[in-house]
Every structure is written in structure tokens, then in C-alpha cells.
N, C-alpha and C. Protein backbone atom coordinates (compact mmCIF):
# COMPACT_ATOMS: atom_id res chain seq x y z
N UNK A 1 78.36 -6.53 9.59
CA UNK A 1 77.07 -5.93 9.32
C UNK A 1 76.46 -6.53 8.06
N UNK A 2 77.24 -6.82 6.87
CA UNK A 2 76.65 -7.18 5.66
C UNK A 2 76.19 -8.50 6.07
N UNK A 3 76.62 -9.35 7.21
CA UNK A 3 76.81 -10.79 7.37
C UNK A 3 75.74 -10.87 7.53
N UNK A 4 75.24 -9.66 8.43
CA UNK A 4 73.79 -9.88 9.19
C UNK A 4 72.51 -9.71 8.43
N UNK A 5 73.17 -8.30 7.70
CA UNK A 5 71.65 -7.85 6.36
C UNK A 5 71.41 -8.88 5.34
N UNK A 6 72.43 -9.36 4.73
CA UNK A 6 71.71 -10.59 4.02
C UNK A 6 71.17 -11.76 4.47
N UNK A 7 71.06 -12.45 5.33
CA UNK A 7 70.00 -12.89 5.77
C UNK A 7 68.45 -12.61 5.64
N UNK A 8 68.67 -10.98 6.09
CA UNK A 8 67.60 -10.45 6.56
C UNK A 8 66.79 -10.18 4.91
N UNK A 9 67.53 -9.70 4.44
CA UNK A 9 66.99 -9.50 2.36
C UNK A 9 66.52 -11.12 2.15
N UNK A 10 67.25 -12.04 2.21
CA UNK A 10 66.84 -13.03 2.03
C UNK A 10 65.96 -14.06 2.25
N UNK A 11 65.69 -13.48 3.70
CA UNK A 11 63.77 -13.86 4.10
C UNK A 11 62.66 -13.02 3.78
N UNK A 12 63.21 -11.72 4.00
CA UNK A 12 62.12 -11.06 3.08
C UNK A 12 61.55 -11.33 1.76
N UNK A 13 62.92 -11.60 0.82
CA UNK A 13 62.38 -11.84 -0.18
C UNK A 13 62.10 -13.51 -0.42
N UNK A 14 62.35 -14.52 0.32
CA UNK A 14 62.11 -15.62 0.30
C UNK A 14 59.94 -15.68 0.91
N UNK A 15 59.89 -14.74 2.03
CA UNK A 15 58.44 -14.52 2.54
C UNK A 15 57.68 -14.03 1.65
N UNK A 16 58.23 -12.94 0.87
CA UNK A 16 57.50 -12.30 -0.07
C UNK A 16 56.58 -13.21 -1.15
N UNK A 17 57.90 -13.53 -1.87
CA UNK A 17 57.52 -14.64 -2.97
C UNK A 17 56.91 -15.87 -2.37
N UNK A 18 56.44 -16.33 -0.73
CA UNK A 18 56.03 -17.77 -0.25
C UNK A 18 54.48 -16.92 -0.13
N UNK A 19 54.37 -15.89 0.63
CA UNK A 19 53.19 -15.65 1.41
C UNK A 19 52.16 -14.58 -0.07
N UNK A 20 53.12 -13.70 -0.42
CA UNK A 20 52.18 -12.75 -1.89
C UNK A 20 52.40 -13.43 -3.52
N UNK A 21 53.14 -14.33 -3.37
CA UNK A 21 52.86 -14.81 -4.60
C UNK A 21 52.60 -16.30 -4.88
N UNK A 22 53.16 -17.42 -4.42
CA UNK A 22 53.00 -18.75 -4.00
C UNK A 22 51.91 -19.12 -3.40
N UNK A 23 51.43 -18.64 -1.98
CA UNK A 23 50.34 -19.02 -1.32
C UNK A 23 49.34 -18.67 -2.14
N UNK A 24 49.20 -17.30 -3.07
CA UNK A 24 47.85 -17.03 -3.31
C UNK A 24 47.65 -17.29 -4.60
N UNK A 25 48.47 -17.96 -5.10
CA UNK A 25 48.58 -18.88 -6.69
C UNK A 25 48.21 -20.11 -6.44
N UNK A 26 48.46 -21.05 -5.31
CA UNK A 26 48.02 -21.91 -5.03
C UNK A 26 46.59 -21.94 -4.25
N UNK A 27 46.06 -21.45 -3.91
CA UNK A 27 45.14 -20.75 -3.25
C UNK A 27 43.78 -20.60 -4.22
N UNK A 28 44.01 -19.92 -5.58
CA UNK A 28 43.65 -19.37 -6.58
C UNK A 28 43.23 -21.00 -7.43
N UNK A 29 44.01 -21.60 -7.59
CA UNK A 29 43.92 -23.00 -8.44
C UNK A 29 42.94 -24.06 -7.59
N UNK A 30 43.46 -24.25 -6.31
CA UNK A 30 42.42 -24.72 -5.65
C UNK A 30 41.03 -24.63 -5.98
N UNK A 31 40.74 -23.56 -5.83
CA UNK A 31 39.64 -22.69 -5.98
C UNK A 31 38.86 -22.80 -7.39
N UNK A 32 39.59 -23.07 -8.14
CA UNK A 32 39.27 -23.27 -9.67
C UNK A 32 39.19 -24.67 -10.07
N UNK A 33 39.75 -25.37 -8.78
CA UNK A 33 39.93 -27.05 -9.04
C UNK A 33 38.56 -27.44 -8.11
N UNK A 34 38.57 -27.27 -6.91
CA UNK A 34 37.36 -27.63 -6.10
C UNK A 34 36.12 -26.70 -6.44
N UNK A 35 36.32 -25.72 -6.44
CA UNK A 35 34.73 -24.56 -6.99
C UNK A 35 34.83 -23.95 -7.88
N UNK A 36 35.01 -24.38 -8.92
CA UNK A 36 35.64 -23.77 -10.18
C UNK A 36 33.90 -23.02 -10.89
N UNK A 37 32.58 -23.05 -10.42
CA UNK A 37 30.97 -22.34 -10.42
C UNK A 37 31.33 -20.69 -9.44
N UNK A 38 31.88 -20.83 -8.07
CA UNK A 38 32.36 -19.60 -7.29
C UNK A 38 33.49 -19.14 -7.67
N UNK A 39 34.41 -19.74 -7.93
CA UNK A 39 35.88 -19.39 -8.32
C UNK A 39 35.87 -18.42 -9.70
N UNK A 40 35.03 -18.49 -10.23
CA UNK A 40 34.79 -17.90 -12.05
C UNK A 40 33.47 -16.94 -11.69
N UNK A 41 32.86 -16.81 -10.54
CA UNK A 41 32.27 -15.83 -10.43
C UNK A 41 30.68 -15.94 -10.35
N UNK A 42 30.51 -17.24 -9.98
CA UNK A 42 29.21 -17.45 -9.89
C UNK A 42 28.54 -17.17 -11.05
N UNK A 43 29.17 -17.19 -11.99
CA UNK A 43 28.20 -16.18 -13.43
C UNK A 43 26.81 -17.04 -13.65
N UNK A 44 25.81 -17.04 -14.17
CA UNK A 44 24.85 -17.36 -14.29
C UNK A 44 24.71 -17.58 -15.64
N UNK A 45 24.95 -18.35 -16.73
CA UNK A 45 24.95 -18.54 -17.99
C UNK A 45 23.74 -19.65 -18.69
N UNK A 46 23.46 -19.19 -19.85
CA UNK A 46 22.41 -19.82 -20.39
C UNK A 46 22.89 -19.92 -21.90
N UNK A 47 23.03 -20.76 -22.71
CA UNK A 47 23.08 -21.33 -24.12
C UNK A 47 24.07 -20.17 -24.42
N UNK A 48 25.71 -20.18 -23.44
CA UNK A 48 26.64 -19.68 -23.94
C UNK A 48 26.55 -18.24 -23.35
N UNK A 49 25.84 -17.70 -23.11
CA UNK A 49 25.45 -16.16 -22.72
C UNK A 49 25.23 -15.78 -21.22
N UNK A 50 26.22 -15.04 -20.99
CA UNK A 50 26.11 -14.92 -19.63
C UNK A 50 25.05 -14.02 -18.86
N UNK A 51 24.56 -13.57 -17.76
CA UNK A 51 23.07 -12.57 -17.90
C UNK A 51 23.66 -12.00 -16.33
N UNK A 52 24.36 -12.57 -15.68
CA UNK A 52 25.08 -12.14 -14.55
C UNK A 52 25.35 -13.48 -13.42
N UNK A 53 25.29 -12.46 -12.16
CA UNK A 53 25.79 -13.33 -11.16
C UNK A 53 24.98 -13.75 -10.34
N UNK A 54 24.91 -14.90 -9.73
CA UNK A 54 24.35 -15.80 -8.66
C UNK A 54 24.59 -14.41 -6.94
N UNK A 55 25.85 -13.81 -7.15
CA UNK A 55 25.41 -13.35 -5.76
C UNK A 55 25.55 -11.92 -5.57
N UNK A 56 24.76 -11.10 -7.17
CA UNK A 56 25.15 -10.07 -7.25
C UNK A 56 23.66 -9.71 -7.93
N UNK A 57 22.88 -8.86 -7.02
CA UNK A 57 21.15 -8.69 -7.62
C UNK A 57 21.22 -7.62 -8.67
N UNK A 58 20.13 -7.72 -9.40
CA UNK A 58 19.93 -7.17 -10.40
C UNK A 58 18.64 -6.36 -10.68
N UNK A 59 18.40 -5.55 -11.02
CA UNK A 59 17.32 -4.42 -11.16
C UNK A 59 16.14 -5.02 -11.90
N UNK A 60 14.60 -5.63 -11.57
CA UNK A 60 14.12 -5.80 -12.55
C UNK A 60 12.63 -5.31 -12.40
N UNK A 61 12.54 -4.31 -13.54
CA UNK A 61 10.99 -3.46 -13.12
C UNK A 61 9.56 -3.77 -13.88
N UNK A 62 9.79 -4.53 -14.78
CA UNK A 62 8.91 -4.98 -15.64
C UNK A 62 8.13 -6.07 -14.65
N UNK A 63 6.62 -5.60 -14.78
CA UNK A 63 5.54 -6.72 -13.75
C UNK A 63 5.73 -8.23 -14.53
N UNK A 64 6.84 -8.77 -15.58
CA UNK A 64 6.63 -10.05 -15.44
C UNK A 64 7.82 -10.62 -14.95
N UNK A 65 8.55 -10.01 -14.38
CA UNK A 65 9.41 -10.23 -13.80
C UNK A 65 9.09 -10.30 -11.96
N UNK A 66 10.15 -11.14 -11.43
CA UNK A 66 10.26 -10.72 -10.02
C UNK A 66 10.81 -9.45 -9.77
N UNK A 67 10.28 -9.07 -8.80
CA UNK A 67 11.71 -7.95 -8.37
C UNK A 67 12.02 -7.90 -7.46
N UNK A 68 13.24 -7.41 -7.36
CA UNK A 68 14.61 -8.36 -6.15
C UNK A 68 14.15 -7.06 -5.03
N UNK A 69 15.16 -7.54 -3.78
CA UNK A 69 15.20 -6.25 -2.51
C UNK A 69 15.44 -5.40 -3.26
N UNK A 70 14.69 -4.02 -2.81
CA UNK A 70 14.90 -2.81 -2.93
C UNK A 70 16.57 -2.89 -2.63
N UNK A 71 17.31 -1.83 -3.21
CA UNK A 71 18.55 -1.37 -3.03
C UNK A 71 18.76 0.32 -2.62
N UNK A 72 19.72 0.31 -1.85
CA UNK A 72 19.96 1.60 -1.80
C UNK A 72 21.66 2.28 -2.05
N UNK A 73 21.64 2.01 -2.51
CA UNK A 73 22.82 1.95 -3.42
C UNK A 73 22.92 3.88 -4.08
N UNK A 74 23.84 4.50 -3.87
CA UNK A 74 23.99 6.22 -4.27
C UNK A 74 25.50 6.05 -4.92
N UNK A 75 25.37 6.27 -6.06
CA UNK A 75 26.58 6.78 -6.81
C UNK A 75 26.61 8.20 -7.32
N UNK A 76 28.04 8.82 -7.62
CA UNK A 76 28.24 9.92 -8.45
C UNK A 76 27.48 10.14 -9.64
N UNK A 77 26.56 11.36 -9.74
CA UNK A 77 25.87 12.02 -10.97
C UNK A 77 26.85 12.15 -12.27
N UNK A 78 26.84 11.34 -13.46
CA UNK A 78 27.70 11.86 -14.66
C UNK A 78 27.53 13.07 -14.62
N UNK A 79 26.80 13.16 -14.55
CA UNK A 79 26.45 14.54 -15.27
C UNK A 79 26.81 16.18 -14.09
N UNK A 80 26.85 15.43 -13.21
CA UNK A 80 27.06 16.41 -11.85
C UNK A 80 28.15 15.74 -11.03
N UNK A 81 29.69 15.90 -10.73
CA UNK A 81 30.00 15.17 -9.80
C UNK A 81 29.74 15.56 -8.31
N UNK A 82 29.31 16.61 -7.97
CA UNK A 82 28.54 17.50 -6.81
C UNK A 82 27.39 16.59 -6.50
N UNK A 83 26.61 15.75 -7.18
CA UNK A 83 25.52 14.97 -7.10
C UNK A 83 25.15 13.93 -6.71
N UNK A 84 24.49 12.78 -6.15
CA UNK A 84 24.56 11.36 -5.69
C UNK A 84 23.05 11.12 -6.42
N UNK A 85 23.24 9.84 -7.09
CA UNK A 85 21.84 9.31 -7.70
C UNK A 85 22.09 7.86 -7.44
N UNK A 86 20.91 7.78 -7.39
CA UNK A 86 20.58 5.93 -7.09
C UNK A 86 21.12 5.33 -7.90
N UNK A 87 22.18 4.17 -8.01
CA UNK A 87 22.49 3.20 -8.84
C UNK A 87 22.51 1.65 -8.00
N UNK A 88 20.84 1.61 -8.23
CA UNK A 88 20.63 0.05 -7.58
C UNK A 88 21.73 -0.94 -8.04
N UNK A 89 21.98 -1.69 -7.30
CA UNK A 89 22.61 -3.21 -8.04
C UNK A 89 24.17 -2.99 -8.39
N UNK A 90 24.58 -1.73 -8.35
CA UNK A 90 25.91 -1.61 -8.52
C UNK A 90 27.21 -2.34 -8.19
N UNK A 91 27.45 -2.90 -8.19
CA UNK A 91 28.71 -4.19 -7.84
C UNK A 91 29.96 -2.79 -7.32
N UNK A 92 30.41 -1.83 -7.80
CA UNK A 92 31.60 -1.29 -7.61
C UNK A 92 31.02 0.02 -5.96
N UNK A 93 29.69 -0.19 -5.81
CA UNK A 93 28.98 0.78 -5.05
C UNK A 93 28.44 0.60 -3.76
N UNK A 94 29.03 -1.14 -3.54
CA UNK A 94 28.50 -1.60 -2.45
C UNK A 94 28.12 -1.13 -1.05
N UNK A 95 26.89 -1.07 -0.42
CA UNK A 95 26.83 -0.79 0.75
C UNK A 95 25.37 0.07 0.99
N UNK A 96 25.35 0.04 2.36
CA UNK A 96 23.35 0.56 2.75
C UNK A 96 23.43 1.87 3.07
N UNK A 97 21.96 2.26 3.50
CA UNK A 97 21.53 3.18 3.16
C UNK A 97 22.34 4.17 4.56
N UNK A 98 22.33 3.13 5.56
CA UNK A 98 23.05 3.59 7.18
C UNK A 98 22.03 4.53 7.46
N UNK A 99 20.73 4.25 7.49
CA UNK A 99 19.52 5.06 7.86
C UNK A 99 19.05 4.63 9.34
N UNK A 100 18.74 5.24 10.25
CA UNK A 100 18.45 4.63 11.84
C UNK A 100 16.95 3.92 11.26
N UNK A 101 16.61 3.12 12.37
CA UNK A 101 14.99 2.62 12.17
C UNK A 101 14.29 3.68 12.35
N UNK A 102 14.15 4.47 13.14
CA UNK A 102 13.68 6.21 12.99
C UNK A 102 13.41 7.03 12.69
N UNK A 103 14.55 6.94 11.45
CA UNK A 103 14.52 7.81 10.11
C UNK A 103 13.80 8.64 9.84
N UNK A 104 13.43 9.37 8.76
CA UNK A 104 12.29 10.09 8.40
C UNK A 104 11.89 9.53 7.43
N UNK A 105 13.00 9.20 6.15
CA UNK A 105 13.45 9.19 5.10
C UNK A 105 13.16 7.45 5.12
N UNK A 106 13.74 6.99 5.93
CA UNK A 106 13.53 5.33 5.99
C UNK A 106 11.81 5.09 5.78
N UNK A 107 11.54 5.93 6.87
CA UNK A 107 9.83 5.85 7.40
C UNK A 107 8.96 5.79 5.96
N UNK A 108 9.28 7.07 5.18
CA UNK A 108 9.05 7.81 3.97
C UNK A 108 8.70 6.70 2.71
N UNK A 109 10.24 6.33 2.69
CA UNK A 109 10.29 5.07 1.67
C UNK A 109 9.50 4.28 1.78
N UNK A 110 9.85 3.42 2.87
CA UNK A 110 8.64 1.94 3.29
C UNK A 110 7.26 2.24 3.29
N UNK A 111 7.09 3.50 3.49
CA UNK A 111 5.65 4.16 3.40
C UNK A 111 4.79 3.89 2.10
N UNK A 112 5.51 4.40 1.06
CA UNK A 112 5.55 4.42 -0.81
C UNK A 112 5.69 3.12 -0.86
N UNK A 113 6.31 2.26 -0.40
CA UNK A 113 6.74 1.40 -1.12
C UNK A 113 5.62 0.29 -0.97
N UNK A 114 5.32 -0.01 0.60
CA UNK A 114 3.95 -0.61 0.93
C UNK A 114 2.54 0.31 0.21
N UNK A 115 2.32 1.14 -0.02
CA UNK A 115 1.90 1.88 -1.18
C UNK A 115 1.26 1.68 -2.06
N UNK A 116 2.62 0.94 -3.16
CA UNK A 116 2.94 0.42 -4.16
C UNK A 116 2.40 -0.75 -4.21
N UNK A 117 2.66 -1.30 -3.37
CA UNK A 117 2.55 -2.93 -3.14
C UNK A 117 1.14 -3.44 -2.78
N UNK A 118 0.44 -2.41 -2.01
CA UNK A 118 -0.71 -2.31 -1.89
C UNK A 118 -1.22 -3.16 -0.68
N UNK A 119 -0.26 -3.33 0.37
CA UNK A 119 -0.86 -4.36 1.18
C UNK A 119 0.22 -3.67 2.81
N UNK A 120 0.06 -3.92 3.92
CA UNK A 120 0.77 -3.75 5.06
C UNK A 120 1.97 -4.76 5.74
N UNK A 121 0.64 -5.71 5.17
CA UNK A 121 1.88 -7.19 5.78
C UNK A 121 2.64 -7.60 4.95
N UNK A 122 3.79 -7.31 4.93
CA UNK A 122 4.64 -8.16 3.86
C UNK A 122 5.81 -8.93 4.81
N UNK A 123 6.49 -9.15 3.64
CA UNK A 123 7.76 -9.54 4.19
C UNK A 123 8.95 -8.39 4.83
N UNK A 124 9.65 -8.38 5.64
CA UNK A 124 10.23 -7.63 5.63
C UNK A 124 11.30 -7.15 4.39
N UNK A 125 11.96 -8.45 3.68
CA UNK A 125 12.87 -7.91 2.86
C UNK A 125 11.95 -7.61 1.46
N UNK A 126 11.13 -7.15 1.38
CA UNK A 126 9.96 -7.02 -0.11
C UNK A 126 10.22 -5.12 0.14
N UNK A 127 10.64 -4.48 1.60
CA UNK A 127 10.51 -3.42 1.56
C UNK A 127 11.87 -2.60 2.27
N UNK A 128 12.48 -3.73 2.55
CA UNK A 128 13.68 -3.06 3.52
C UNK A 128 15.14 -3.13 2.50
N UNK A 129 16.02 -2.59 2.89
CA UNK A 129 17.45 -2.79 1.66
C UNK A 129 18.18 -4.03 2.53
N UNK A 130 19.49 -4.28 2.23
CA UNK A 130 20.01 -5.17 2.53
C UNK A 130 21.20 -4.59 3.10
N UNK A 131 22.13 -4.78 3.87
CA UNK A 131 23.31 -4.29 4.19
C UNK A 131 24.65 -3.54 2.63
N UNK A 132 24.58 -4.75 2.10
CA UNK A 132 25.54 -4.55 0.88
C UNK A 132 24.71 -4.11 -0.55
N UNK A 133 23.29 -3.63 -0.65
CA UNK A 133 22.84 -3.18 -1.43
C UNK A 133 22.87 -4.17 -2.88
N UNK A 134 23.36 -5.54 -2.73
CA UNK A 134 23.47 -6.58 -3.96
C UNK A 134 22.61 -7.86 -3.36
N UNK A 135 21.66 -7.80 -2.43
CA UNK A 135 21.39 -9.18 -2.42
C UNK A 135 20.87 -9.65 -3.62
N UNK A 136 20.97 -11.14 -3.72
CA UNK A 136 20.60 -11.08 -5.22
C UNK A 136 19.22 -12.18 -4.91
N UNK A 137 18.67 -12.34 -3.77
CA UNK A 137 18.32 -13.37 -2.99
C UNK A 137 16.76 -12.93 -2.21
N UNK A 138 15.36 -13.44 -2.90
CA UNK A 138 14.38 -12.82 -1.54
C UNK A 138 13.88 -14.14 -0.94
N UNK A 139 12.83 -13.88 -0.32
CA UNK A 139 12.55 -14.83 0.52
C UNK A 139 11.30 -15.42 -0.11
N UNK A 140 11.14 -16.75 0.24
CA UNK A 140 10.03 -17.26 -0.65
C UNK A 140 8.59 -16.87 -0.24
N UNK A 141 8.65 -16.18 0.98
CA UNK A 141 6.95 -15.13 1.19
C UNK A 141 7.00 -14.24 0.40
N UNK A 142 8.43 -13.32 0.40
CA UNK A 142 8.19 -12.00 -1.18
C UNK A 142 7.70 -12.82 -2.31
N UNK A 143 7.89 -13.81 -2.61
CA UNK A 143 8.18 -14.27 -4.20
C UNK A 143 6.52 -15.03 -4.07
N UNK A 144 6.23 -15.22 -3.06
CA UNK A 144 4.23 -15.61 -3.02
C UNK A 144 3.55 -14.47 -3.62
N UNK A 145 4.13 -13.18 -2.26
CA UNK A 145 3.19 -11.97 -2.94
C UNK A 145 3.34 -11.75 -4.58
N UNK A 146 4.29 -11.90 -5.00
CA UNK A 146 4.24 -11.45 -6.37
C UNK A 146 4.13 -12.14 -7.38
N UNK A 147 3.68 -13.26 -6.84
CA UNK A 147 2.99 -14.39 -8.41
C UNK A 147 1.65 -13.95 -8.67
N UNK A 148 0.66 -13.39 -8.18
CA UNK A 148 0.07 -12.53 -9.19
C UNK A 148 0.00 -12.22 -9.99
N UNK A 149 1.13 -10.84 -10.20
CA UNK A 149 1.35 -10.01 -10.61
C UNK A 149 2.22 -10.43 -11.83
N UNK A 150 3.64 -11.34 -11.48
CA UNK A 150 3.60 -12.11 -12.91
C UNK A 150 2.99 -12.47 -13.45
N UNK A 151 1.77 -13.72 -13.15
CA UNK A 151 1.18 -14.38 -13.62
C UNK A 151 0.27 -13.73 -14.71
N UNK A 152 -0.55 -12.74 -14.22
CA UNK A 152 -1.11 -11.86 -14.79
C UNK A 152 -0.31 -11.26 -16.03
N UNK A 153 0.90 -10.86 -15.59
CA UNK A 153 1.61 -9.56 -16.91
C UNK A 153 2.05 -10.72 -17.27
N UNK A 154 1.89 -12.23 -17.76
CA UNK A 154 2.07 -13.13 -18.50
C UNK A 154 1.27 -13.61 -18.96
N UNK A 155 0.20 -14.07 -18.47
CA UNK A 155 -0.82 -14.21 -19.03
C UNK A 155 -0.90 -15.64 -18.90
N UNK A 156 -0.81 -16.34 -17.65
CA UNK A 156 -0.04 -17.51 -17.36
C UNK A 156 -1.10 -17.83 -16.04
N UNK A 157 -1.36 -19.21 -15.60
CA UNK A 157 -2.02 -19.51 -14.57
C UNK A 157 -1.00 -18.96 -13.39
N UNK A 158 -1.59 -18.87 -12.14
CA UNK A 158 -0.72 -18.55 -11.32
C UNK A 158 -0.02 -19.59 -10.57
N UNK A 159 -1.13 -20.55 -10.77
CA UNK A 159 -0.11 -22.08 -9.97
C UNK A 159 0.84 -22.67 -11.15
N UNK A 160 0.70 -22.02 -12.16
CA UNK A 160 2.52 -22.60 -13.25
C UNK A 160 3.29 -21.66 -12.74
N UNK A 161 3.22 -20.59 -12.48
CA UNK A 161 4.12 -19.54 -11.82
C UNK A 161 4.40 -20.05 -10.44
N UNK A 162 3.53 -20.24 -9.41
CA UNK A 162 4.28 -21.14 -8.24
C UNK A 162 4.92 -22.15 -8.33
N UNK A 163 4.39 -22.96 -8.85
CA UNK A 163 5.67 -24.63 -9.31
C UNK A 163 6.74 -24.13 -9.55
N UNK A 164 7.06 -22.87 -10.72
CA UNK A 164 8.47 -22.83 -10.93
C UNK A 164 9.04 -22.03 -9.72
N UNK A 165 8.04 -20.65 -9.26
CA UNK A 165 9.14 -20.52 -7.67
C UNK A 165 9.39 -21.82 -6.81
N UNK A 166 8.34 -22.60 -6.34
CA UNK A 166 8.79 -23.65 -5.31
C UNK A 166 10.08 -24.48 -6.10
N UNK A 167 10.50 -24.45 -7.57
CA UNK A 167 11.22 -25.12 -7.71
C UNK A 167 12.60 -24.79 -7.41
N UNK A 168 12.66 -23.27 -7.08
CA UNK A 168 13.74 -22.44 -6.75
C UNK A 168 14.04 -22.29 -5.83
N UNK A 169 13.10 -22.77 -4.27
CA UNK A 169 13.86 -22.76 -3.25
C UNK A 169 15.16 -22.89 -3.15
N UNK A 170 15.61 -22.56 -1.88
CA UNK A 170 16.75 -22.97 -1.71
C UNK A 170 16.76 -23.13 -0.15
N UNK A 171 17.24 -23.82 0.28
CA UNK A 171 16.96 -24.57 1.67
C UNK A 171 18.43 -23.62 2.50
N UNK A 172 18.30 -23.30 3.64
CA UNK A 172 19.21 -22.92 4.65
C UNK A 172 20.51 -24.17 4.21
N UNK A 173 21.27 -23.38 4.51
CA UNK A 173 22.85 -23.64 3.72
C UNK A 173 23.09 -24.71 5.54
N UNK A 174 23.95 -25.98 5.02
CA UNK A 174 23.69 -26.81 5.95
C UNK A 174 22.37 -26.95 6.11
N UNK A 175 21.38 -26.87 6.09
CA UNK A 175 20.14 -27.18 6.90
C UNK A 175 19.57 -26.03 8.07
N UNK A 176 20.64 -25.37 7.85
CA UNK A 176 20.26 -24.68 9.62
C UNK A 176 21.22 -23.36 9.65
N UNK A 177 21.73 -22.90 8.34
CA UNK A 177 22.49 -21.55 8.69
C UNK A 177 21.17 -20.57 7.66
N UNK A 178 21.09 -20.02 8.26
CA UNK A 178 20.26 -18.96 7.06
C UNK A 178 19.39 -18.89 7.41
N UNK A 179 18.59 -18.51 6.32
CA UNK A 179 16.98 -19.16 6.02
C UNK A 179 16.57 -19.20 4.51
N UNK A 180 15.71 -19.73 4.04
CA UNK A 180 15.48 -20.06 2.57
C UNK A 180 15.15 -19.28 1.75
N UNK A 181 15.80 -19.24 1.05
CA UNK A 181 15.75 -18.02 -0.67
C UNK A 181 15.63 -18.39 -1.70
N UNK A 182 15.59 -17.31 -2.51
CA UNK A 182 14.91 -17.74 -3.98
C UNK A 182 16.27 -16.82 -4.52
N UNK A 183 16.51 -17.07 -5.90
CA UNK A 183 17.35 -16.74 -6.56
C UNK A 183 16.79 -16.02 -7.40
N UNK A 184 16.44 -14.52 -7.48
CA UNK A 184 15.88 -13.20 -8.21
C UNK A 184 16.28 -13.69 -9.93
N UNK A 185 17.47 -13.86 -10.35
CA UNK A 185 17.44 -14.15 -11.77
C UNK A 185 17.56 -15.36 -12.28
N UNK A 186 17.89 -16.33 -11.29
CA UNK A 186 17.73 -17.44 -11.70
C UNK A 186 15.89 -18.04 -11.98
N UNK A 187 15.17 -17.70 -11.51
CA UNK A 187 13.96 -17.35 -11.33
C UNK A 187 13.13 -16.71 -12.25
N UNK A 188 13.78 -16.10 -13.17
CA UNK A 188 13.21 -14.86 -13.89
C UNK A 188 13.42 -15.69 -15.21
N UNK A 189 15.11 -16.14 -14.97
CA UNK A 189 15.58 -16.51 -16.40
C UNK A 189 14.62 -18.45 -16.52
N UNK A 190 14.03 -18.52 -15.37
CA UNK A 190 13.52 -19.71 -15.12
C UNK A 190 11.95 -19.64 -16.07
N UNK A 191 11.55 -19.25 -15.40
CA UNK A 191 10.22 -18.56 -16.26
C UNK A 191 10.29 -18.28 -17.76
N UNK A 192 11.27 -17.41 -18.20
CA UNK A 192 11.43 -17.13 -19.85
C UNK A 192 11.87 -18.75 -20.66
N UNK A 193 12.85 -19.18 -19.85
CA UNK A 193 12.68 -20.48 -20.32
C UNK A 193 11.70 -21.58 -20.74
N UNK A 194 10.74 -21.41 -19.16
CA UNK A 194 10.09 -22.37 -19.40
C UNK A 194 8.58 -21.68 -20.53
N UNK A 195 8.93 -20.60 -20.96
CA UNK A 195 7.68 -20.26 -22.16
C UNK A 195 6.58 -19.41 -20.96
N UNK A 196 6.53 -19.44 -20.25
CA UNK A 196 5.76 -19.15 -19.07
C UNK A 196 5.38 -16.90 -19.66
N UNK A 197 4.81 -17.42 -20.63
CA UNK A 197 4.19 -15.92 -20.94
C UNK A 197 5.46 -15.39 -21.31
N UNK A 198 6.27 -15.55 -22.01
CA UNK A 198 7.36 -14.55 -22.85
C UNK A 198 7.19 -13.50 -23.44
């Protein structure tokens, strides 16, 4: 019997240490050797200072800013744990609203929100959430409607404000998976850079 169990200890723990600690150490380095920009977190850094992530959106309400997809994102009330309050952009909170197209509440929102926006036709993602509540990503028709509105709360022509969105495209991944986006803070932090009404 012992003849037989050690064997058996001995692949386990030979699998253990190949498949949970070996494979995913090597795995890990790779990753830091070939994409060492994704591997570290996509962070988004400027003169040493990091401001966040490439695939993690960020809240921005000020008119000289863009502002990213709506989020619907509900976390625990500090102050109430009985409570749920909006915490757009939350990285630890991921996930949608799981509202039917039907809704009341869906209806409600997009209602206000086109509203707000002051117009009917938009884009869809200028008013809808995203599955994971972090896109960090709109589409370059949202980012038309709202050069205006920067331009203006900058005090900036509006075609220097388009040059720097068109410079932010980003083309369907391959050519042909996706469709083309703009990068919400890369975009933002693009603009403050370039002096563009600070």
C-alpha cells in the first residue's frame, strides 16, 4: 500500500509545483518580457506620474474634459451598508446595470441623459453603459458631439480640439476586430498637454 501512495504524493506534489507555481511564474515573465505596457497594467503615465489605466474608464465631469460611457456601476453606502450608491468607474465593482431594453428605469435614464445632451441622435455608447461598467473607450462620433463643448469650456478653436481627437483614433484591432475608439484619458491628458485651454 505505501508502495502505491507514494507515487501518488509524488505527482501531486511534482503537478502542483509544475502547473500552480512553475507554469504561472513562467507565464508571468513572459508577459513582462513580451508586453511588459499590459503586463504592469496598462498604467497610463506622464513625467513620472501615473493618472491611471488604458483599460479601466474614469469619471470626468468638468465640460473641458471628455466624458467617458456612462457607467452603472452600484456599490455599498459607507455610510449605510443596507444601501447601494453609484460608484462609476470602480475597478473592484465591475459589471452592468442587467436592465431589459424595456426597462422603465433604463427608458428613464436615456431619457435625462439625451436631455442633457440636448440632441436625439447620438451615438449609442454617449448614452448606454457598457457590460463591465469600466470601458475606458468611446467612439469617435461621441467624441465629435462633444468638441464643442470642450472647445468652448477652453476657450480653444474647435478644429485644434478635433486634430487632437482624430489624433487618438484608434483603428479596429487587426484591421477588422472591433470598431474604432478613442481613449477617454489618454485624450483628456492629450489636450492638457498640448496647452489646449488649461
Amino acid at each position: 500500500m505505501v508502495s502505491q501512495i507514494r507515487p501518488v504524493c509524488a505527482l501531486i506534489l511534482g503537478f502542483t509545483l509544475l502547473t500552480g507555481l512553475a507554469i504561472p511564474l513562467a507565464f508571468v515573465g513572459l508577459g513582462q518580457v513580451a508586453f511588459p505596457f499590459q503586463a504592469g497594467g496598462s498604467l497610463i503615465q506622464r513625467n513620472g506620474r501615473t493618472f491611471g489605466s488604458a483599460l479601466i474608464g474614469q469619471s470626468f465631469t468638468s465640460d473641458k474634459y471628455f466624458h467617458a460611457r456612462p457607467s452603472a456601476l452600484m456599490g455599498t453606502d459607507p455610510k449605510d451598508s443596507a444601501k447601494q450608491v453609484a460608484t462609476p468607474y470602480d475597478a473592484s465593482e465591475s459589471g452592468a446595470s442587467n436592465l431589459a431594453p424595456a426597462a422603465r428605469a433604463l427608458s428613464e435614464r436615456v431619457t435625462a441623459d439625451l436631455a442633457k445632451i440636448g440632441a436625439r441622435d447620438v451615438p449609442a455608447d454617449m448614452v448606454t453603459t457598457s457590460a463591465s461598467g469600466l470601458d475606458p473607450d468611446i467612439s469617435p462620433e461621441n467624441a465629435a458631439l462633444q468638441v464643442e463643448r470642450v472647445a468652448r469650456a477652453r476657450g480653444v478653436p474647435p478644429d485644434a480640439v478635433r486634430a487632437v481627437v482624430a489624433s487618438h483614433v484608434a483603428a479596429p484591432e487587426l484591421g477588422f476586430v472591433g470598431a474604432p475608439r478613442v481613449n477617454v484619458l489618454a485624450l483628456n491628458l492629450a489636450l492638457d498637454e498640448a496647452g489646449r485651454g488649461k
